[in-house]
N, C-alpha and C. Protein backbone atom coordinates (compact mmCIF):
# COMPACT_ATOMS: atom_id res chain seq x y z
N UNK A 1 0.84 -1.17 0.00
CA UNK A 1 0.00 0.00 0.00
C UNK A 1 0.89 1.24 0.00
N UNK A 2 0.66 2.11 -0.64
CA UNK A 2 1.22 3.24 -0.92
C UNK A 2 1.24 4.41 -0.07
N UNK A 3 1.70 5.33 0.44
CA UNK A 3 0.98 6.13 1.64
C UNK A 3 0.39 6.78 1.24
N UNK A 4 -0.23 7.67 0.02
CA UNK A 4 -1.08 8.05 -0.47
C UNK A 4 -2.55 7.38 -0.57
N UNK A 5 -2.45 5.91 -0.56
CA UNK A 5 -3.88 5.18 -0.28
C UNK A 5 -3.70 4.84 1.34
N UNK A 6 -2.81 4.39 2.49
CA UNK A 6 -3.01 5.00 3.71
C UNK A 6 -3.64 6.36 3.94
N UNK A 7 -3.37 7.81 3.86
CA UNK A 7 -3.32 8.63 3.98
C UNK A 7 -4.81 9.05 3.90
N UNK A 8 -5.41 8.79 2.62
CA UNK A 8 -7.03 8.59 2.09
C UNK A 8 -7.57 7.34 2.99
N UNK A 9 -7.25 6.54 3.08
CA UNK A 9 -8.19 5.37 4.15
C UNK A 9 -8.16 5.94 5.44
N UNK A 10 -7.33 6.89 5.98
CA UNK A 10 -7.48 7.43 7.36
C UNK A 10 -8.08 8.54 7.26
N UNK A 11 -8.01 9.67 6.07
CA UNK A 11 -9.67 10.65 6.36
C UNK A 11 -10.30 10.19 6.30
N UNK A 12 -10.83 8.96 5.44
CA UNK A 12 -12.07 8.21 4.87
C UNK A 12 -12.63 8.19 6.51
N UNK A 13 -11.73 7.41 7.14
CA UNK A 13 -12.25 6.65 8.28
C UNK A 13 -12.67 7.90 9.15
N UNK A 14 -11.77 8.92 9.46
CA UNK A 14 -12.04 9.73 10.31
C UNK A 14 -13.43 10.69 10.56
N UNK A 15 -13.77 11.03 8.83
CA UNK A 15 -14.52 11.44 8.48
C UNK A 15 -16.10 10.93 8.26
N UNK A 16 -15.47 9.24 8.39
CA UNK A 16 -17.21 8.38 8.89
C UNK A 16 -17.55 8.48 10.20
N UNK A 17 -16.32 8.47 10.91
CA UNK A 17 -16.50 7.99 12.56
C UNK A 17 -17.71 9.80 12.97
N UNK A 18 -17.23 10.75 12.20
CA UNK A 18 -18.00 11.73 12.17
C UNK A 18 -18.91 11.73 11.78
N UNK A 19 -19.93 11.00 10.98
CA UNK A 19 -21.24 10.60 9.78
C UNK A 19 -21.92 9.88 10.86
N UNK A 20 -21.04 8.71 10.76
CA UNK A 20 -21.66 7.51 11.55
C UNK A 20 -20.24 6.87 12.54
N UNK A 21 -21.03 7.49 14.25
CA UNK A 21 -20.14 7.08 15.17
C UNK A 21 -20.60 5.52 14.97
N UNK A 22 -20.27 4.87 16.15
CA UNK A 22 -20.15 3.81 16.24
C UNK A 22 -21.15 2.86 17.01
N UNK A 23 -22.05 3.97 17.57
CA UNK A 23 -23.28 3.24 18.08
C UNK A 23 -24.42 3.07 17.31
N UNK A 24 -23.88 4.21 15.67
CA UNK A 24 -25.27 4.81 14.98
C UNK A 24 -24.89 3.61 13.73
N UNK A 25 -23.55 3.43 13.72
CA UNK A 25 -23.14 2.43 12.46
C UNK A 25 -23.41 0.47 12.99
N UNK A 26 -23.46 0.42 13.96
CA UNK A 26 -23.56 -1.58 14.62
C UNK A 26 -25.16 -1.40 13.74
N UNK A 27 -25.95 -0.40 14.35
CA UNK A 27 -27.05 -1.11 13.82
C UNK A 27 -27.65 -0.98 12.76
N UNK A 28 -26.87 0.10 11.46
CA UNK A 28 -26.97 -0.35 10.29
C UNK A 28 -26.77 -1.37 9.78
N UNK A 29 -25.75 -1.82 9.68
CA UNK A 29 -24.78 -3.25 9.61
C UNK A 29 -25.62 -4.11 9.66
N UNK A 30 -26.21 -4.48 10.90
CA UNK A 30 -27.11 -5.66 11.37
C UNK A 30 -26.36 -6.28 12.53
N UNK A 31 -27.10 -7.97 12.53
CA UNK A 31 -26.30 -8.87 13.42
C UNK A 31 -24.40 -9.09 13.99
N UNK A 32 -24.56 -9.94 14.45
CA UNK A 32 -23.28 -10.22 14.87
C UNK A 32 -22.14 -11.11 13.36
N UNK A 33 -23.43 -11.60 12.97
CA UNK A 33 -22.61 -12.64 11.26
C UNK A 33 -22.31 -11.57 10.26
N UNK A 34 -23.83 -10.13 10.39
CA UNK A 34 -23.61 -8.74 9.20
C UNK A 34 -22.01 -8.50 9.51
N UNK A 35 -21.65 -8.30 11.00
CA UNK A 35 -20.88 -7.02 11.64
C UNK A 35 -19.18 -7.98 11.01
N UNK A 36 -19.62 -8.87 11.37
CA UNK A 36 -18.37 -10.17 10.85
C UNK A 36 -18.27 -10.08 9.37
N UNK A 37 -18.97 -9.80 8.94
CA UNK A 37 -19.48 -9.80 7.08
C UNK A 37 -18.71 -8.11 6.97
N UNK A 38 -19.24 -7.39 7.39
CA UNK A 38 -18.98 -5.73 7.13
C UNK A 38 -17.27 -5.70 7.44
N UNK A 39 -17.10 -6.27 8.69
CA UNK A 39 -15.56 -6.33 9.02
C UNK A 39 -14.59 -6.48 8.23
N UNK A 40 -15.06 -8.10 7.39
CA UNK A 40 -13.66 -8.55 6.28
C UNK A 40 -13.99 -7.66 4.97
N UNK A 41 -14.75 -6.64 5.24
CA UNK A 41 -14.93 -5.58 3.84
C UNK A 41 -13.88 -4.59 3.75
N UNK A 42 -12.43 -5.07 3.99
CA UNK A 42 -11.53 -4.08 3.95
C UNK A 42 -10.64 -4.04 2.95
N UNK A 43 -11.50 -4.56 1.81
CA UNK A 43 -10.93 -4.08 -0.06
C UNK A 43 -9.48 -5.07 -0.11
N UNK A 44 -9.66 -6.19 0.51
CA UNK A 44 -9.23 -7.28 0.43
C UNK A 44 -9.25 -8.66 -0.34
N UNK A 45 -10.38 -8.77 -0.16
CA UNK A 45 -11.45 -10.13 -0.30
C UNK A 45 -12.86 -9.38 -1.26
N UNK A 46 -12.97 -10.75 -2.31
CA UNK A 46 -14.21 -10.10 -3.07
C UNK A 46 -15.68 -10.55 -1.98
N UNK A 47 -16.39 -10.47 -2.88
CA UNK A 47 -17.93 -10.35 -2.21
C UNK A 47 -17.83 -11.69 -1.55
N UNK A 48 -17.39 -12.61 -2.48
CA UNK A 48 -17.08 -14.35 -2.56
C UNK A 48 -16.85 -14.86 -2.13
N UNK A 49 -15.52 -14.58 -1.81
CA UNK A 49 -14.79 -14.64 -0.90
C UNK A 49 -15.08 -14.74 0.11
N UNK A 50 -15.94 -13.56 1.18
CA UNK A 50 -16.09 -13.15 2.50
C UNK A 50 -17.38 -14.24 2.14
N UNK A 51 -18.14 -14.33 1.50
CA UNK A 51 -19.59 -15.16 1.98
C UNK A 51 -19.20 -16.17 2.00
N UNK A 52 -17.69 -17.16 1.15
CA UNK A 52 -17.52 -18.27 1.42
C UNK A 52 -16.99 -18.15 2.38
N UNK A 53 -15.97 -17.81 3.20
CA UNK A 53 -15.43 -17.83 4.56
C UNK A 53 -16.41 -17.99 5.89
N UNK A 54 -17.47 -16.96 5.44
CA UNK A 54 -17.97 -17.09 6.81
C UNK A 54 -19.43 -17.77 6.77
N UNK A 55 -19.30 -18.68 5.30
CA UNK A 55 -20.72 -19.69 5.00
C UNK A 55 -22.31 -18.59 4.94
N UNK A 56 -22.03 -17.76 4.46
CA UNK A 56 -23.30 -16.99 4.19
C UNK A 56 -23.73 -17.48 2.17
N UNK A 57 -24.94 -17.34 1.85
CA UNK A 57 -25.55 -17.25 0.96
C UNK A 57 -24.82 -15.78 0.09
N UNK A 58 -24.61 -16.24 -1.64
CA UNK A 58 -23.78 -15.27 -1.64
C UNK A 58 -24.73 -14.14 -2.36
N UNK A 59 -25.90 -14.54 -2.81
CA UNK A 59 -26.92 -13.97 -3.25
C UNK A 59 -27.32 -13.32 -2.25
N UNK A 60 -28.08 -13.16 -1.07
CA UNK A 60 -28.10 -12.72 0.18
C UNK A 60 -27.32 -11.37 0.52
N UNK A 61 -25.93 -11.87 0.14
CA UNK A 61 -24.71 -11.45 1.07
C UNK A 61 -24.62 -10.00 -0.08
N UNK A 62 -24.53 -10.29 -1.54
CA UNK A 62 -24.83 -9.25 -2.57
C UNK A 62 -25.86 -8.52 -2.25
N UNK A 63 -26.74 -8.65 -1.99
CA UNK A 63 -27.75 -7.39 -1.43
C UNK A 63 -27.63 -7.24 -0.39
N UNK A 64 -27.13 -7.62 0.75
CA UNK A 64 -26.31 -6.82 2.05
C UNK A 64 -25.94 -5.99 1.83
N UNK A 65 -24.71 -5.99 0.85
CA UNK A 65 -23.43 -4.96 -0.06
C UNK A 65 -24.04 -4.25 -0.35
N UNK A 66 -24.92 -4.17 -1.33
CA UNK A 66 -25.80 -3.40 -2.48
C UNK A 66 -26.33 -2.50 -1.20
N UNK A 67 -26.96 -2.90 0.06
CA UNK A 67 -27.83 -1.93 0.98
C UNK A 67 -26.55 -0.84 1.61
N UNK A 68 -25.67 -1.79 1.97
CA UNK A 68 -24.72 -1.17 2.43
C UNK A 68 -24.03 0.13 1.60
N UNK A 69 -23.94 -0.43 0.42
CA UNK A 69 -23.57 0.62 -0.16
C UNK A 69 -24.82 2.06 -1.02
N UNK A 70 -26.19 1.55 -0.26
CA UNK A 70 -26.96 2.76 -0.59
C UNK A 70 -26.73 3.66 0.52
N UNK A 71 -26.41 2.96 1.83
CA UNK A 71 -26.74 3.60 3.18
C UNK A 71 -25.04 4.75 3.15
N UNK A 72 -24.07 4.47 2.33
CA UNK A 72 -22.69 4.96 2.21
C UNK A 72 -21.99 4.38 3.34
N UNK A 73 -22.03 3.23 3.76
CA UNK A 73 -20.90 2.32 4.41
C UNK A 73 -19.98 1.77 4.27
N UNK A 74 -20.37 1.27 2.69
CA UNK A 74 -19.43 0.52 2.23
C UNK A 74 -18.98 1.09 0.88
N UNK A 75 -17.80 0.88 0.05
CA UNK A 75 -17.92 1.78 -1.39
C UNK A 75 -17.36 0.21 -2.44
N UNK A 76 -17.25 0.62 -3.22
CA UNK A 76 -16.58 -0.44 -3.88
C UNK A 76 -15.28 -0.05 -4.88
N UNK A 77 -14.09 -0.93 -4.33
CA UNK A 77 -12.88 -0.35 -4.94
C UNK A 77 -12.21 -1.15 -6.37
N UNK A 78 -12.12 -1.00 -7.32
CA UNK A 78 -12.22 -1.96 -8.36
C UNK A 78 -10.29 -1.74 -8.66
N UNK A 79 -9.83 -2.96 -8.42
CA UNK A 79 -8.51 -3.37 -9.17
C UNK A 79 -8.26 -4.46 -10.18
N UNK A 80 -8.15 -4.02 -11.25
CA UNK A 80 -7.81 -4.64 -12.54
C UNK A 80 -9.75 -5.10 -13.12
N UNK A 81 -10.07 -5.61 -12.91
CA UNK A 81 -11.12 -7.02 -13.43
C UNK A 81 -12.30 -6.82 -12.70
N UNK A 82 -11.54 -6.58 -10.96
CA UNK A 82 -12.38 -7.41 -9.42
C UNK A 82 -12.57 -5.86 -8.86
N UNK A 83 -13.81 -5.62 -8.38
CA UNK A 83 -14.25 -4.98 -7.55
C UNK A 83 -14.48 -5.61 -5.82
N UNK A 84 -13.89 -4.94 -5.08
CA UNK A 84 -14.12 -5.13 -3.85
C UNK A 84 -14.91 -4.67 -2.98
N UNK A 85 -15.22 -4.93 -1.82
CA UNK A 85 -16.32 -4.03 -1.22
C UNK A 85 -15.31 -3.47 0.01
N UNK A 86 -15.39 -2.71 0.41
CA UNK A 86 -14.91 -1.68 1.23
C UNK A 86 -15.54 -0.57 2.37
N UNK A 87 -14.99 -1.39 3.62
CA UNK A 87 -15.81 -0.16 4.28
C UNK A 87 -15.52 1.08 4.89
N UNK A 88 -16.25 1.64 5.35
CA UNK A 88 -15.58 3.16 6.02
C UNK A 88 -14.68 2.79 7.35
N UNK A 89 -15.20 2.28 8.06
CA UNK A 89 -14.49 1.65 9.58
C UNK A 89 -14.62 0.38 10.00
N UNK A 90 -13.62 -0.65 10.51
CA UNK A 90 -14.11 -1.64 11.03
C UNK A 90 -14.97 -1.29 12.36
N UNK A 91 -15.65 -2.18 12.80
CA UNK A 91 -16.65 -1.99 13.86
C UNK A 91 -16.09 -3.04 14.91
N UNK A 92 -15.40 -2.52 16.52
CA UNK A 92 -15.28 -3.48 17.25
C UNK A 92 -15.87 -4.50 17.42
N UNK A 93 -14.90 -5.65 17.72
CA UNK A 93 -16.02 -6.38 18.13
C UNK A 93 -16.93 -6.95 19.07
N UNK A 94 -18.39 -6.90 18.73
CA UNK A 94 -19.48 -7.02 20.25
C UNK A 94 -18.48 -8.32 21.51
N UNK A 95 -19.21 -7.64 22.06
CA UNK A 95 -18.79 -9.16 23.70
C UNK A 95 -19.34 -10.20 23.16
N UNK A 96 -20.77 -9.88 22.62
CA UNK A 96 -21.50 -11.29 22.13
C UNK A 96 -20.76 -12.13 21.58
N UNK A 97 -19.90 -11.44 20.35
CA UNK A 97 -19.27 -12.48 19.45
C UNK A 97 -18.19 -13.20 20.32
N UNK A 98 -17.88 -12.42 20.98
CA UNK A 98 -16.40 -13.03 22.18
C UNK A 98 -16.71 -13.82 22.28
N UNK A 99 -18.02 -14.51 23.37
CA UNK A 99 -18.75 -15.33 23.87
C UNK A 99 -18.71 -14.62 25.29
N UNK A 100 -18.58 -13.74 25.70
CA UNK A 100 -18.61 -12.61 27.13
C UNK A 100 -20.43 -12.51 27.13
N UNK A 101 -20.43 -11.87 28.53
CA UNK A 101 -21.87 -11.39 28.68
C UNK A 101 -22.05 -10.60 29.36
């Protein structure tokens, strides 16, 4: 990564955490499997990818994206061929998922 695409992924981020803090963004997202789904959206992994990893439906998981990216959460970053999905911030993760209570 270049520091010029660092540099842009840290206003990006800074500038969501301002849009959408972090209590207003969990429950866009959805569940604890969405928040796990939204997480590996860090322009890494295609759509495919993340729904095969974490066994979601990938039809499903495409209109997750698609909502996500009406609501401006997620954007999509296209290298060479492959578009990725990408989000503004990862979202800690709940206690729930820990297994805490």
């Amino acid at each position: 990564m270049q520091n010029s695409e660092v540099y842009l992924r840290a206003i990006l981020s800074i500038l969501a955490r301002q849009t959408f803090p972090p209590d207003k963004l969990g429950p866009l997202v959805g569940g604890d499997k969405q928040q796990a789904a939204y997480n590996l959206c860090d322009g890494s992994r295609s759509q495919g990818e993340i729904a095969k990893q974490l066994g979601l439906d990938s039809g499903n998981f495409s209109k997750t994206v698609g909502r996500w990216i009406e609501l401006g959460i997620i954007v999509r970053i296209t290298e060479g061929k492959e578009a990725r999905p990408l989000h503004i911030y990862p979202l800690p993760v709940s206690k729930s998922s820990k297994g805490e209570k």
